[in-house]
Protein backbone atom coordinates (compact mmCIF):
# COMPACT_ATOMS: atom_id res chain seq x y z
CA UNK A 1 0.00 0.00 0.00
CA UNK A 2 2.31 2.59 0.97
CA UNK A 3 4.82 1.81 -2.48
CA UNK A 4 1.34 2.41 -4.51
CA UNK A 5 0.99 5.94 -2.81
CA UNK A 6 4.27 6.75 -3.17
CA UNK A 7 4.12 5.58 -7.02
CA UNK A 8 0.63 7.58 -7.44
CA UNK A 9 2.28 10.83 -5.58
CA UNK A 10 4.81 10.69 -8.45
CA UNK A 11 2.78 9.93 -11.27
CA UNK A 12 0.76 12.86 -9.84
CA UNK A 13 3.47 15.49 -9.53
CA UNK A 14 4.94 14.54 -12.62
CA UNK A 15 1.86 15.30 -14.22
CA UNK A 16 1.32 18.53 -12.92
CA UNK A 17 4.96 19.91 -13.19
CA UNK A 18 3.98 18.50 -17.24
CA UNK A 19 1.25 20.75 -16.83
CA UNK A 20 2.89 23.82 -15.43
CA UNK A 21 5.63 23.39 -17.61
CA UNK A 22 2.75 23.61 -21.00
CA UNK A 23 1.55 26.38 -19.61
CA UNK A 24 4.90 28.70 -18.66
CA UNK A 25 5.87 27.69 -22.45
CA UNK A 26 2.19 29.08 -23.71
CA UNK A 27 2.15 32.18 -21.44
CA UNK A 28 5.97 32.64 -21.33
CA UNK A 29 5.65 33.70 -17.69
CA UNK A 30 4.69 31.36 -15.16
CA UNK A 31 7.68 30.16 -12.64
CA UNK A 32 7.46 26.99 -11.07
CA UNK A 33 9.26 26.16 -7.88
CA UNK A 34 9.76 22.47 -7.19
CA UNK A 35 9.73 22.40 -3.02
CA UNK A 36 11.29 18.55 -2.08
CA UNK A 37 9.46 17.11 0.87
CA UNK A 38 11.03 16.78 4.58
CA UNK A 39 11.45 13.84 5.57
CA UNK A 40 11.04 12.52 9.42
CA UNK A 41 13.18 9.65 10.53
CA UNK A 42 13.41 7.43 13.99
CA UNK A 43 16.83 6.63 14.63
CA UNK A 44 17.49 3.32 16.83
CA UNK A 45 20.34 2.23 18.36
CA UNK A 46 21.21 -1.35 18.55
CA UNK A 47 24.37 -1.84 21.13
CA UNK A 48 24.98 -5.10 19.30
CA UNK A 49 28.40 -6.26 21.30
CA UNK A 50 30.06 -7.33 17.73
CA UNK A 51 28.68 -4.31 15.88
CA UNK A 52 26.90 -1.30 16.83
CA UNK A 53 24.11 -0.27 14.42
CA UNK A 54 21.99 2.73 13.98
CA UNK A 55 18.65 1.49 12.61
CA UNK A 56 16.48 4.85 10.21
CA UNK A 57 13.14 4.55 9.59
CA UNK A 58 10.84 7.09 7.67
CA UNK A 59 7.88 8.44 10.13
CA UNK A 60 4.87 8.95 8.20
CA UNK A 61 2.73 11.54 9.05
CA UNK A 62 0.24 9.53 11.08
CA UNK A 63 3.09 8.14 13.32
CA UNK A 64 3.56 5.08 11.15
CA UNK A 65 7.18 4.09 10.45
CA UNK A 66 9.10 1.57 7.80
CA UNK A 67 12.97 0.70 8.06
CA UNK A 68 14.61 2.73 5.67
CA UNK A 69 18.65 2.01 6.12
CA UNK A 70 20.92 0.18 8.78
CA UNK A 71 24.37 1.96 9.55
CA UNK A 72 27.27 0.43 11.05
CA UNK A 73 28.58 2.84 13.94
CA UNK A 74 32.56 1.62 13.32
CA UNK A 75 32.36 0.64 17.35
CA UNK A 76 30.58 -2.04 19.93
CA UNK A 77 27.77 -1.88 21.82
CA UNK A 78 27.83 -2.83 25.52
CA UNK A 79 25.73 -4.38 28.12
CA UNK A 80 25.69 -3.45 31.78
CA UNK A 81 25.81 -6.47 34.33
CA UNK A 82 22.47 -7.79 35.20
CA UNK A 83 20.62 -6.05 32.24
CA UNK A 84 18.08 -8.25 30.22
CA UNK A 85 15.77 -5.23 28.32
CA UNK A 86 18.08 -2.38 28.62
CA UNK A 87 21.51 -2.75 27.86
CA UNK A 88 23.07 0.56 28.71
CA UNK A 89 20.35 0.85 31.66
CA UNK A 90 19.86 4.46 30.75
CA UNK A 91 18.33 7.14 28.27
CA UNK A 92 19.69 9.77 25.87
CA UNK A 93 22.30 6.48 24.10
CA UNK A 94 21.57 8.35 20.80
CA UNK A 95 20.81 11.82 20.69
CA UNK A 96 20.27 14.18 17.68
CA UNK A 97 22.16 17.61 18.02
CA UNK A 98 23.00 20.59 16.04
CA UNK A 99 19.47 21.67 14.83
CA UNK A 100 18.83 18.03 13.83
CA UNK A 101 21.87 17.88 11.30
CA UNK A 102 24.35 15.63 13.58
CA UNK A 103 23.70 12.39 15.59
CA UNK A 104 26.04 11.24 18.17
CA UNK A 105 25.88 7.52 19.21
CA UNK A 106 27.61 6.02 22.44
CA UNK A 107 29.64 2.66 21.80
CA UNK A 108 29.89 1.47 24.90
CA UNK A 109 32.12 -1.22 24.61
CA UNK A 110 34.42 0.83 22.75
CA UNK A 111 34.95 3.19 24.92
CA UNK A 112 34.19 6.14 22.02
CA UNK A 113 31.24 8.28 20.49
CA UNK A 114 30.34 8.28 16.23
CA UNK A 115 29.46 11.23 14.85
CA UNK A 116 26.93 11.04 11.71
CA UNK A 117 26.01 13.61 9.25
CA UNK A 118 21.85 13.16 8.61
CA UNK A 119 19.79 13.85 5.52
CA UNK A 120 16.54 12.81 6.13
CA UNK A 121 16.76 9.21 6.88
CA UNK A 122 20.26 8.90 5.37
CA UNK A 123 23.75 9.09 7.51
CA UNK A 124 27.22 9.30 6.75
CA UNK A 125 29.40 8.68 9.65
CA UNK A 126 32.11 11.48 10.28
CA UNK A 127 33.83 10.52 13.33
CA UNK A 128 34.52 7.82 15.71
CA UNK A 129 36.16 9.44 18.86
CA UNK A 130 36.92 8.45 22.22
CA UNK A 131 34.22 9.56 24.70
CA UNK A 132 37.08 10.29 27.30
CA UNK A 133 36.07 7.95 29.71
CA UNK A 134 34.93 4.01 29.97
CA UNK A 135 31.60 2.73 28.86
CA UNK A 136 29.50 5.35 27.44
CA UNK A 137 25.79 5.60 27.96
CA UNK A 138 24.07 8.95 27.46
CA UNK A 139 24.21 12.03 25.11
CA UNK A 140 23.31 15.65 25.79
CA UNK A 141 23.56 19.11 23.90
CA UNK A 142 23.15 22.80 24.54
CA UNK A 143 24.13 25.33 22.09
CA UNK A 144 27.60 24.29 20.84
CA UNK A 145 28.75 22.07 23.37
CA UNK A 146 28.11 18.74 23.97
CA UNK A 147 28.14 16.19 27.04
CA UNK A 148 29.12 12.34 27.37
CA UNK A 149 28.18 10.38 29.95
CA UNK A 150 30.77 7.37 31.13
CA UNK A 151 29.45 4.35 32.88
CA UNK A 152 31.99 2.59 33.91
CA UNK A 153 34.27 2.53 36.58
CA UNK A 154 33.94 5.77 39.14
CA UNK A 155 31.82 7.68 36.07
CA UNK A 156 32.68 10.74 34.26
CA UNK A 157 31.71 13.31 32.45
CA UNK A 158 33.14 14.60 29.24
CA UNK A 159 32.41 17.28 27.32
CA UNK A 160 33.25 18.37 23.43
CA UNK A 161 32.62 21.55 21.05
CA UNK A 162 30.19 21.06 17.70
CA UNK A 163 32.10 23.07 14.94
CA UNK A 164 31.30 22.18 11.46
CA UNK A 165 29.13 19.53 12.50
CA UNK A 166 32.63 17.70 14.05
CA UNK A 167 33.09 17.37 17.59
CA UNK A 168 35.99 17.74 19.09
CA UNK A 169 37.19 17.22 23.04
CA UNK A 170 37.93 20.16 24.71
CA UNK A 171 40.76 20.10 26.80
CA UNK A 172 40.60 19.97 30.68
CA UNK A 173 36.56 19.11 30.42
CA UNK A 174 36.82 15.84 32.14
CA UNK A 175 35.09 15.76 35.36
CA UNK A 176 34.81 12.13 37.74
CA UNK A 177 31.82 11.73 39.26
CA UNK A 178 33.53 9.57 42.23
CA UNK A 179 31.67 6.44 42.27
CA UNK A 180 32.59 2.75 43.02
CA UNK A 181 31.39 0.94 40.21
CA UNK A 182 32.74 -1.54 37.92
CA UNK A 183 33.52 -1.94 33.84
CA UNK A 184 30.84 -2.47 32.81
CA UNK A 185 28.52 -1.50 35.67
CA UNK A 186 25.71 -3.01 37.50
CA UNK A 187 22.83 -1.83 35.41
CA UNK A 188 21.25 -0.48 38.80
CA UNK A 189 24.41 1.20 39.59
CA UNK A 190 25.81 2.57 36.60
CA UNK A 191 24.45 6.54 36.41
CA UNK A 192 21.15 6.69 34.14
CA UNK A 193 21.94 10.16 32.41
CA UNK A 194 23.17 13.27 31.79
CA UNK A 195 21.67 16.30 30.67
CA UNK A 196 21.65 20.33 30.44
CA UNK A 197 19.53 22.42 32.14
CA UNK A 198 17.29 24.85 29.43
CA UNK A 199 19.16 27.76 30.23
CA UNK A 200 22.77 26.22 29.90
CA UNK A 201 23.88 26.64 33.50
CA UNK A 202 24.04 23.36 34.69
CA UNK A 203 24.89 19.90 33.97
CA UNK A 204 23.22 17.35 36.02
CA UNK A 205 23.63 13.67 35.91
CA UNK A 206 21.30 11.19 37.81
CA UNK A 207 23.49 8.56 39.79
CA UNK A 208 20.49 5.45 40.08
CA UNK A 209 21.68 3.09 42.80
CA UNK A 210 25.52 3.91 43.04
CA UNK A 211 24.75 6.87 45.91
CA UNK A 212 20.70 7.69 44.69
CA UNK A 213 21.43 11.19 44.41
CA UNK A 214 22.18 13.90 41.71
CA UNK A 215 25.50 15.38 40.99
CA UNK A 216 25.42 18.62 39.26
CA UNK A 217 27.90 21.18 37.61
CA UNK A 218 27.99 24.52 36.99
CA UNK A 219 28.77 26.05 33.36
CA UNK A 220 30.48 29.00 32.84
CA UNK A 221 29.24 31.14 29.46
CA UNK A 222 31.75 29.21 27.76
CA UNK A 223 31.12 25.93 28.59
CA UNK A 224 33.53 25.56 31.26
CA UNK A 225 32.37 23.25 33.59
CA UNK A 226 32.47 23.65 37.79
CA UNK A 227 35.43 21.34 39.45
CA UNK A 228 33.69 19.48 41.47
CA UNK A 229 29.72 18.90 41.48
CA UNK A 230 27.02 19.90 43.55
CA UNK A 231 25.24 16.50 45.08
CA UNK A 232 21.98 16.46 46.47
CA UNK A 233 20.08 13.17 47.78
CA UNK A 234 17.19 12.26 45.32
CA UNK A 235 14.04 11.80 47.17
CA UNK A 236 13.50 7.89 46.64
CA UNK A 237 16.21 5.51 45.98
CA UNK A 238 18.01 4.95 42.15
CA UNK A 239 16.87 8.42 40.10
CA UNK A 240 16.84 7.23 36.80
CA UNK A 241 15.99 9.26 34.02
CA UNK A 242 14.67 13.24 33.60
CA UNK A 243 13.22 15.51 31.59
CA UNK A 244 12.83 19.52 32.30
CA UNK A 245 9.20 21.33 32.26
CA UNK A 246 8.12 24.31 30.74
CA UNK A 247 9.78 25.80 33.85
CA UNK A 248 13.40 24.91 33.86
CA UNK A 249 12.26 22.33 36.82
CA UNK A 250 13.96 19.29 36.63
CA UNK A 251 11.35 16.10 36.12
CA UNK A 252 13.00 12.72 36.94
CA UNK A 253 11.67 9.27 37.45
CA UNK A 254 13.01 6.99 40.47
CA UNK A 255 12.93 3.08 40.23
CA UNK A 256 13.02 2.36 43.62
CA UNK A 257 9.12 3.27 44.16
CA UNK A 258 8.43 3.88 40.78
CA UNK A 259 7.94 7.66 40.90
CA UNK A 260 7.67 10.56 39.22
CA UNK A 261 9.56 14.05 41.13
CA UNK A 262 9.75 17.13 40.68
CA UNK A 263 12.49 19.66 41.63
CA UNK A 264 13.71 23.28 41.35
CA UNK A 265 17.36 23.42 40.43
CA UNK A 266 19.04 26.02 42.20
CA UNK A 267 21.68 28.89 41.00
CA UNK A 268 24.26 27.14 43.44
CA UNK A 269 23.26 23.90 41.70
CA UNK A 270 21.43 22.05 44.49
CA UNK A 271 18.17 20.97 43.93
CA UNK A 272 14.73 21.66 46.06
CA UNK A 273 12.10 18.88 45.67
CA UNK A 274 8.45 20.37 44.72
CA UNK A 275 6.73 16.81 45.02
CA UNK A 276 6.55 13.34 44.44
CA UNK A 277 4.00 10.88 42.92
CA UNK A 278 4.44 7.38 42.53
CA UNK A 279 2.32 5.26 40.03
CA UNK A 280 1.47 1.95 41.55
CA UNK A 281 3.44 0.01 38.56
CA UNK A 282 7.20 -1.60 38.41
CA UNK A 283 10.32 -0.46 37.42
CA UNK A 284 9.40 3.36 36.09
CA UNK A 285 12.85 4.25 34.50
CA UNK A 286 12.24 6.08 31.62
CA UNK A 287 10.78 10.00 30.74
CA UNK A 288 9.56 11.63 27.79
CA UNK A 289 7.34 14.47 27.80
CA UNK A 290 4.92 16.33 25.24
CA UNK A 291 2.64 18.70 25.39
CA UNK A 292 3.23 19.79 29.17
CA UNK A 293 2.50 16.03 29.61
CA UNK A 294 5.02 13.72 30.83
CA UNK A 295 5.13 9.75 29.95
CA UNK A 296 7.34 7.11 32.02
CA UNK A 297 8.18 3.76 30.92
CA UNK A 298 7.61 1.12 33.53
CA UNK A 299 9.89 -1.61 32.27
CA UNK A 300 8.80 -3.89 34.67
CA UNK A 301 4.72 -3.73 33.98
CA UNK A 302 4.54 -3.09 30.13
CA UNK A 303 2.81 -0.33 30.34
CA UNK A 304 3.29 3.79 30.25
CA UNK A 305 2.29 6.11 32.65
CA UNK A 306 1.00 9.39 32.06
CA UNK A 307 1.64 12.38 34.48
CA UNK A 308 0.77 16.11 35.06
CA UNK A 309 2.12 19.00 36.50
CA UNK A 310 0.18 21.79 38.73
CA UNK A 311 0.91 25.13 37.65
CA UNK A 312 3.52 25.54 40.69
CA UNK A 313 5.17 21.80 39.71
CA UNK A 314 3.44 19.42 41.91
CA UNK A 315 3.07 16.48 39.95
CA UNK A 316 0.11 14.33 39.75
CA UNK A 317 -0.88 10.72 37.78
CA UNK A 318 -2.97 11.42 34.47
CA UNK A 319 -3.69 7.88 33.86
CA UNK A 320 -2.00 5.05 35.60
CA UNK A 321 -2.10 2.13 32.41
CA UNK A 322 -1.93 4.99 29.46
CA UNK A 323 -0.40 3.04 26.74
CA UNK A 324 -0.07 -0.78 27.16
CA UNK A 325 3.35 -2.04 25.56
CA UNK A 326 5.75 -5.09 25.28
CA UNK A 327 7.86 -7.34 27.58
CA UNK A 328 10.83 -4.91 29.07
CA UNK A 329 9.41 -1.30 28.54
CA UNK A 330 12.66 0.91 27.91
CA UNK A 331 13.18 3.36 25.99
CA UNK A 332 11.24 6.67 24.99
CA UNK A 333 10.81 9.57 22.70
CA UNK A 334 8.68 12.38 21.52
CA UNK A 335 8.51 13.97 17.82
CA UNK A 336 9.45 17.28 17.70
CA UNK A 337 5.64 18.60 16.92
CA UNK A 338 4.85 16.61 20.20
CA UNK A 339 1.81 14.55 18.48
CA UNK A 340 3.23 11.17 18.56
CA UNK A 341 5.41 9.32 21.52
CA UNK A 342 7.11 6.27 20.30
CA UNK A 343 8.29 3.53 23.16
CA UNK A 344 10.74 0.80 22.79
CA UNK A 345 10.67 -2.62 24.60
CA UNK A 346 14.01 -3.98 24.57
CA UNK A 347 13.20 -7.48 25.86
CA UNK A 348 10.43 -7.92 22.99
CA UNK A 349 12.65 -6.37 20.37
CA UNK A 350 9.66 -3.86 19.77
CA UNK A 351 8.56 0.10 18.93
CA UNK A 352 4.85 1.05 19.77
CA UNK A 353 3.53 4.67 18.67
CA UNK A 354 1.02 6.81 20.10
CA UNK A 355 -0.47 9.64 19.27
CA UNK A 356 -0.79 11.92 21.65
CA UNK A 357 -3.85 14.05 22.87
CA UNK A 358 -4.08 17.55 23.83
CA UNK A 359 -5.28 15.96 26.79
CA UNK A 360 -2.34 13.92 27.47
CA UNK A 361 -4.20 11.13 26.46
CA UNK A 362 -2.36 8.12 24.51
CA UNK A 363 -4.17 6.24 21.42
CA UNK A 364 -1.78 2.90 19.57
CA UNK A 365 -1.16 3.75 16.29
CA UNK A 366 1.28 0.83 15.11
CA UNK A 367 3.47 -1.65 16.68
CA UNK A 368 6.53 -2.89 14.74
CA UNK A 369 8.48 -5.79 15.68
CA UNK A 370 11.81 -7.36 14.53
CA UNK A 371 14.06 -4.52 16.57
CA UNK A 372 17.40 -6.45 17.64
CA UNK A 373 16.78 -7.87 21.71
CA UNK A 374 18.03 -6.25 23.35
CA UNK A 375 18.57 -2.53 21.68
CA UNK A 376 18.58 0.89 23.53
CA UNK A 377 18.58 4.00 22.55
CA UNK A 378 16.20 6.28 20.63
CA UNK A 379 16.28 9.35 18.48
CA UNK A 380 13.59 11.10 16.23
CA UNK A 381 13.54 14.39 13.50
């Protein structure tokens, strides 16, 4: 079905650029402008341990996505101790940056990040660099620089400046995090993430079960980050995975009650809980959000949460069973118009859509299987 739209969209527009171009020859003044489409992809990683791959598929307007093209990374993927669904145990693996031109992808058993140049569905890998520290896991941008996330061992952070659509590591910008874990980690103890705060001040990283607490830097206004971190106890045990709101509030899930928090993060860089919610299910690691809504993967119930925010932060659950998924609920992410939320479930090697309502509400629009068991790591233009 969809090859006999595509075919009829061409017969179609060839016909009516035939058209136009009978007409500007009989009127000798009509331009025509030929506009070529955009293009919205999904990017997937797999963390294969012989190969990593970065899967693209073409998102149809309706949420619906086919495979498009399969991309070798040049490095290894990697698989925390203990992990069965989630591989690197934590979100932002692959992460689109530089206006949507550039995706990074972590190879964690290589140590190193890969750098692609994207056209639509299409990469071409640039680089292949070391991520300055041991098993990578998680990928954030703001502006021109750009964060790595390492795993293994006591943890680090690492950042690099985007020039050109290259990275490159900036000298001095390696910062431990001081934990006692090992190479790989525990998948409950290895940190979950690392991300910027909207305004570009801080760099926080949730620590899950190695100390349940978040560690966060200050950034100068050029990227220089603070010598030693800020650390502040998360409210229930092994903070996971976050999100910001509208706000600048930082909005993190916590697997040991399988809850949804809300904080305020400080100029000093310590953070102020504003509430706490937990959703009855198991195992809520992951956190997308859309639409002022926010959506939390409960890997251990197959199902997605929905929550919402008060106007002064205090969160509150929308709908407990929102969107019912797949054996080992993982990964998340949201389109960039906010309509449609897409879910992975690493144990079932699956990717279900949902559109989502101005409501918050979530309705199934597709569920495609065959993903690698077990990938991690999502991405979508």
């Amino acid at each position: 079905m969809q090859t006999n739209r595509i075919a009829t969209g061409l017969l179609a527009s060839t016909l009516t650029l035939g058209a136009l171009g009978a007409a500007t020859v009989a009127g000798a003044a009509t331009t025509t402008k030929v506009t070529t489409p955009v293009v919205h992809a999904l990017f997937v990683e797999t963390d294969q341990l012989t190969a990593n791959h970065i899967l693209t598929y073409v998102r149809g307007n309706d949420g619906t996505i086919s495979i498009a093209g399969n991309y070798l990374t040049g490095g290894k993927g990697g698989l925390e101790t203990g992990a069965v669904a989630d591989p690197l145990a934590s979100q932002g693996g692959v992460a689109l940056i530089n206006g949507g031109a550039t995706l990074v992808a972590t190879n964690a058993g290589s140590n190193t990040i890969s750098v692609f140049a994207v056209n639509g569905t299409a990469l071409t890998l640039e680089q292949q660099l070391p991520s300055g520290g041991t098993f990578p896991t998680s990928i954030a941008s703001h502006g021109n620089d750009v964060a790595v996330l390492n795993a293994g061992g006591a943890g680090s952070v690492a950042e690099f400046a985007l020039a050109n659509g290259k990275l490159s590591a900036i000298s001095g910008e390696v910062r431990s995090l001081g934990l006692s874990n090992t190479n790989p980690p525990n998948f409950l103890q290895g940190p979950g993430q690392v991300g910027y705060t909207p305004n570009g001040q801080h760099l926080v990283v949730a620590t899950k079960k190695s100390t349940s607490s978040f560690e966060v830097f200050s950034v100068s206004k050029t990227g220089v980050l603070g010598a030693t971190a800020t650390i502040t106890a998360s409210n229930n045990p092994v903070p996971f995975a976050f999100n910001f709101d509208a706000a600048g509030r930082l909005v993190d899930v916590e697997a040991g009650n399988s809850s949804l928090n809300v904080y305020t993060v400080n100029a000093n860089g310590t953070l102020t809980s504003v509430g706490s919610i937990a959703d009855g299910q198991k195992a809520l690691c992951w956190l997308s959000e859309a639409q002022g809504y926010f959506f939390g993967s409960n890997a251990g119930s197959a199902n997605v949460t929905s929550f919402a925010e008060a106007t002064d932060g205090t969160p509150s659950v929308l709908t407990t069973v929102a969107g019912t998924t797949h054996a080992g609920t993982t990964d998340s992410v949201v389109s960039p118009d906010g309509k449609t939320l897409y879910v992975e479930s690493g144990a079932a090697g699956t990717i279900d859509a949902f559109t989502v309502g101005s409501n918050g509400s979530l309705t199934q629009v597709e569920t495609l299987y065959n993903i690698p068991v077990a990938s991690e790591g999502l991405a979508v233009s």
